[in-house]
C-alpha atoms as a PDB file:
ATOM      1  CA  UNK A   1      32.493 132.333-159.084  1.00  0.00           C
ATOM      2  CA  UNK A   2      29.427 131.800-156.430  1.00  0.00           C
ATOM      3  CA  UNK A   3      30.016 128.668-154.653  1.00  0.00           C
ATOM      4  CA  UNK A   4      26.452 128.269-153.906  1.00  0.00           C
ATOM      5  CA  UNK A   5      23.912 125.836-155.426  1.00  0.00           C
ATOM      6  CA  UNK A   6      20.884 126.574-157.573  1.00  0.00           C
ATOM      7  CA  UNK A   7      17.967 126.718-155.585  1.00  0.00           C
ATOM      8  CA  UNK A   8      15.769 124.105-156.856  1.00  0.00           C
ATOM      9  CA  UNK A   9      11.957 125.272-158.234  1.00  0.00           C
ATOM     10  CA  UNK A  10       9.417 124.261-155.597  1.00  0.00           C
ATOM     11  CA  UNK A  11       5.979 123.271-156.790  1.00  0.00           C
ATOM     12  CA  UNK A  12       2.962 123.770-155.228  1.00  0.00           C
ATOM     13  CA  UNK A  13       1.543 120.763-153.650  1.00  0.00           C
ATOM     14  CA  UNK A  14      -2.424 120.111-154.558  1.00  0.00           C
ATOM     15  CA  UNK A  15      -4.701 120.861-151.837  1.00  0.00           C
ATOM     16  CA  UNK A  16      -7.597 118.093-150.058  1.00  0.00           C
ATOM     17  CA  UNK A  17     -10.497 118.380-152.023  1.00  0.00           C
ATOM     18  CA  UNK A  18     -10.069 119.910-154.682  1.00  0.00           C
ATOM     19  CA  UNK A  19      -7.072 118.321-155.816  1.00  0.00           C
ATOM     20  CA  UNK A  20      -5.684 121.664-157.616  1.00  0.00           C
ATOM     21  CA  UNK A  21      -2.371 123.626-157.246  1.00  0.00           C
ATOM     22  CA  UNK A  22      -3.894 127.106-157.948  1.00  0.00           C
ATOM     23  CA  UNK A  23      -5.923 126.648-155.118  1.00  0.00           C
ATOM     24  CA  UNK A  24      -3.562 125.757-152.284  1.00  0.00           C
ATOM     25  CA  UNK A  25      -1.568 129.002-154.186  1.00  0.00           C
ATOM     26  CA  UNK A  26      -4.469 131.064-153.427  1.00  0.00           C
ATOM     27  CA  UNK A  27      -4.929 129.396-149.638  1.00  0.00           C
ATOM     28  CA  UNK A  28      -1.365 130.235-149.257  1.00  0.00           C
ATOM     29  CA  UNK A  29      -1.861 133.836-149.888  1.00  0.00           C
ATOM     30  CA  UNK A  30      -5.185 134.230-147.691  1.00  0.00           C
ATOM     31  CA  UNK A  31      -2.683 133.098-144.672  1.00  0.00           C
ATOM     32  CA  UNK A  32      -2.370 134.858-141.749  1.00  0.00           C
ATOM     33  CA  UNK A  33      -0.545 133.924-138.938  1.00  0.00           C
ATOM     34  CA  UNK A  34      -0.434 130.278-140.031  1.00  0.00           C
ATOM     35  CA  UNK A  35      -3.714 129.145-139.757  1.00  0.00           C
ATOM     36  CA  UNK A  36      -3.729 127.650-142.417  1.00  0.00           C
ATOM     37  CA  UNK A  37      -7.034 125.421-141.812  1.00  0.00           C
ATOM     38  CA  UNK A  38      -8.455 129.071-140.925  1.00  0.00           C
ATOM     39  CA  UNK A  39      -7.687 130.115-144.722  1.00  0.00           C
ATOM     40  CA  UNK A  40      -8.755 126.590-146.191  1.00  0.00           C
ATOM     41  CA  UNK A  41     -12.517 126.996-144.683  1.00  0.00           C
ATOM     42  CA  UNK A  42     -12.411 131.232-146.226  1.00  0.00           C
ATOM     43  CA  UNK A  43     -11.677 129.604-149.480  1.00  0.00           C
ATOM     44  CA  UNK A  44     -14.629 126.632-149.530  1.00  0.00           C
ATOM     45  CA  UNK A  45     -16.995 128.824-148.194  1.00  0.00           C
ATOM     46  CA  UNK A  46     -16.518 131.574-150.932  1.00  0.00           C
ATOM     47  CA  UNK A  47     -16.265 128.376-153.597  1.00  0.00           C
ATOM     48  CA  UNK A  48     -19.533 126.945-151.817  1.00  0.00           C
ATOM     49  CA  UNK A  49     -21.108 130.611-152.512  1.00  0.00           C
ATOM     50  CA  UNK A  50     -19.949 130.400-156.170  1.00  0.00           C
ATOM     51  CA  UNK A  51     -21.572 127.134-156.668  1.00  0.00           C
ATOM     52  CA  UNK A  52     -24.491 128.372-155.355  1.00  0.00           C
ATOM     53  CA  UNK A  53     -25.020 131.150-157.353  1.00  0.00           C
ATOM     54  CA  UNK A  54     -23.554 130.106-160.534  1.00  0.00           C
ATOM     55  CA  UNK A  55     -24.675 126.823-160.413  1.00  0.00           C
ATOM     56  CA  UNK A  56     -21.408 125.750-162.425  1.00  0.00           C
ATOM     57  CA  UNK A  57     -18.174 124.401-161.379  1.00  0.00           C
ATOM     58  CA  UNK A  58     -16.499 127.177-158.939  1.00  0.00           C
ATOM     59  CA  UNK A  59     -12.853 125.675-159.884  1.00  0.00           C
ATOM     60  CA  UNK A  60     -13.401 126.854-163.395  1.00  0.00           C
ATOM     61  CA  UNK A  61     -15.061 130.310-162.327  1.00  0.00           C
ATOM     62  CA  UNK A  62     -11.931 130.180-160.828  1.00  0.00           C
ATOM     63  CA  UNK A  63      -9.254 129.288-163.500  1.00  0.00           C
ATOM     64  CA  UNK A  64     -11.536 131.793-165.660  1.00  0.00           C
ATOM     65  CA  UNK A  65     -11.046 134.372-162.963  1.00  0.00           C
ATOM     66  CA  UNK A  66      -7.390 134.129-162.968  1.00  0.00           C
ATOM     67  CA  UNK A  67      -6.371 133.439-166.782  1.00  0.00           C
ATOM     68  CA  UNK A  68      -8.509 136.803-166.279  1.00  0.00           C
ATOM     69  CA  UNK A  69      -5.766 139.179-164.435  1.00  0.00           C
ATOM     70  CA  UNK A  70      -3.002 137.065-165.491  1.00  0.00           C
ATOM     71  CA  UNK A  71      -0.585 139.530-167.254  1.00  0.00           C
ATOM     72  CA  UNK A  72       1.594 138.714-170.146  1.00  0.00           C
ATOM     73  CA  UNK A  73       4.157 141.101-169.488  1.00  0.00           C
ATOM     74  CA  UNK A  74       5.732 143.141-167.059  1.00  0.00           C
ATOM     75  CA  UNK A  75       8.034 146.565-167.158  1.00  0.00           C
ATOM     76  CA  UNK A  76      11.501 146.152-165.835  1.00  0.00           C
ATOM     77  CA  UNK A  77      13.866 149.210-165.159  1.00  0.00           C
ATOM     78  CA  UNK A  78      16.861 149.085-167.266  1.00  0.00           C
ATOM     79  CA  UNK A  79      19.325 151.946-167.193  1.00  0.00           C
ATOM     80  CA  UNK A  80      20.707 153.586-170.457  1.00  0.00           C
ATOM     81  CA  UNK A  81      23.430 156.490-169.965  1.00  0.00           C
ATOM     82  CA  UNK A  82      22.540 158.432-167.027  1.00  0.00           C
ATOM     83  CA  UNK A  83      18.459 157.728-167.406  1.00  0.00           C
ATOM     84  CA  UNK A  84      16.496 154.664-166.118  1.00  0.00           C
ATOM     85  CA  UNK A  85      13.893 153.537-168.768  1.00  0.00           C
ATOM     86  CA  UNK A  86      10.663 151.176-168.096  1.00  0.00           C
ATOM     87  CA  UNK A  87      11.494 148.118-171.141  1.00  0.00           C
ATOM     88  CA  UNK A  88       8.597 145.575-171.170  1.00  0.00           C
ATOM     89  CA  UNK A  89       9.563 141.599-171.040  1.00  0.00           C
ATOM     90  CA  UNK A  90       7.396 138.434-171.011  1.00  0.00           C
ATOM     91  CA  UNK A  91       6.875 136.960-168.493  1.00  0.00           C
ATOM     92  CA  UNK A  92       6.235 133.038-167.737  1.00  0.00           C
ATOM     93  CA  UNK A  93       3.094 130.996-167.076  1.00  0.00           C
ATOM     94  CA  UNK A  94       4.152 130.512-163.331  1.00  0.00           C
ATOM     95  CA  UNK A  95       5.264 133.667-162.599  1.00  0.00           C
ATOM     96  CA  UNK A  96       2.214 135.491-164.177  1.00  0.00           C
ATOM     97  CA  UNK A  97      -0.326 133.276-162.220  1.00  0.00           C
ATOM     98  CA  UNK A  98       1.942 134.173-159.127  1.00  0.00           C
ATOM     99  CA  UNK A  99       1.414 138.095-160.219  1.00  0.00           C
ATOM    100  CA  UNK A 100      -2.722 137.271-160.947  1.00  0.00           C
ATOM    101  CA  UNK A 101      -3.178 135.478-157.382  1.00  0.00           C
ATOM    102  CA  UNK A 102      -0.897 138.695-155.830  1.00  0.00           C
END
């Protein structure tokens, strides 16, 4: 028996002005090197263009864009005999709008 602990689910924290998860989950992908205010001005600027073109709210383009790509499920291998075989599973909410920001 592992004598370890669970590792306890961390949640996304909200980011400054938009006050949305999914979009400090998509700064934290843009990051390079940790510049992380470097990644936060990327991401207005490209919501700023949305706005501007759109003329709607770009946080909704945005949840639009994602629900989008978001898959519902994914292939894992599972092995049977001496072959490996692709079975398909569902996957959760969190981990498919971790997949759709990927």
């Amino acid at each position: 028996m592992s004598r370890r602990g669970t590792a306890e689910e961390k949640t996304a924290k909200s980011d400054p002005i938009y006050r949305n998860r999914l979009v400090n989950m998509l700064v934290n992908r843009i990051l390079k090197h940790g510049k992380k205010s470097l990644a936060y001005q990327i991401l207005y600027r490209a919501m700023k263009k949305i706005q501007q073109k759109t003329e709607t709210n770009p946080l909704s383009v945005l949840h639009q864009a994602i629900r989008g790509v978001t898959p519902d499920i994914a292939v894992k291998a599972r092995r049977v005999g001496g072959s490996t075989h692709q079975v398909p599973i569902e996957i959760g909410s969190t981990q498919g709008k971790a997949l759709a920001i990927r």
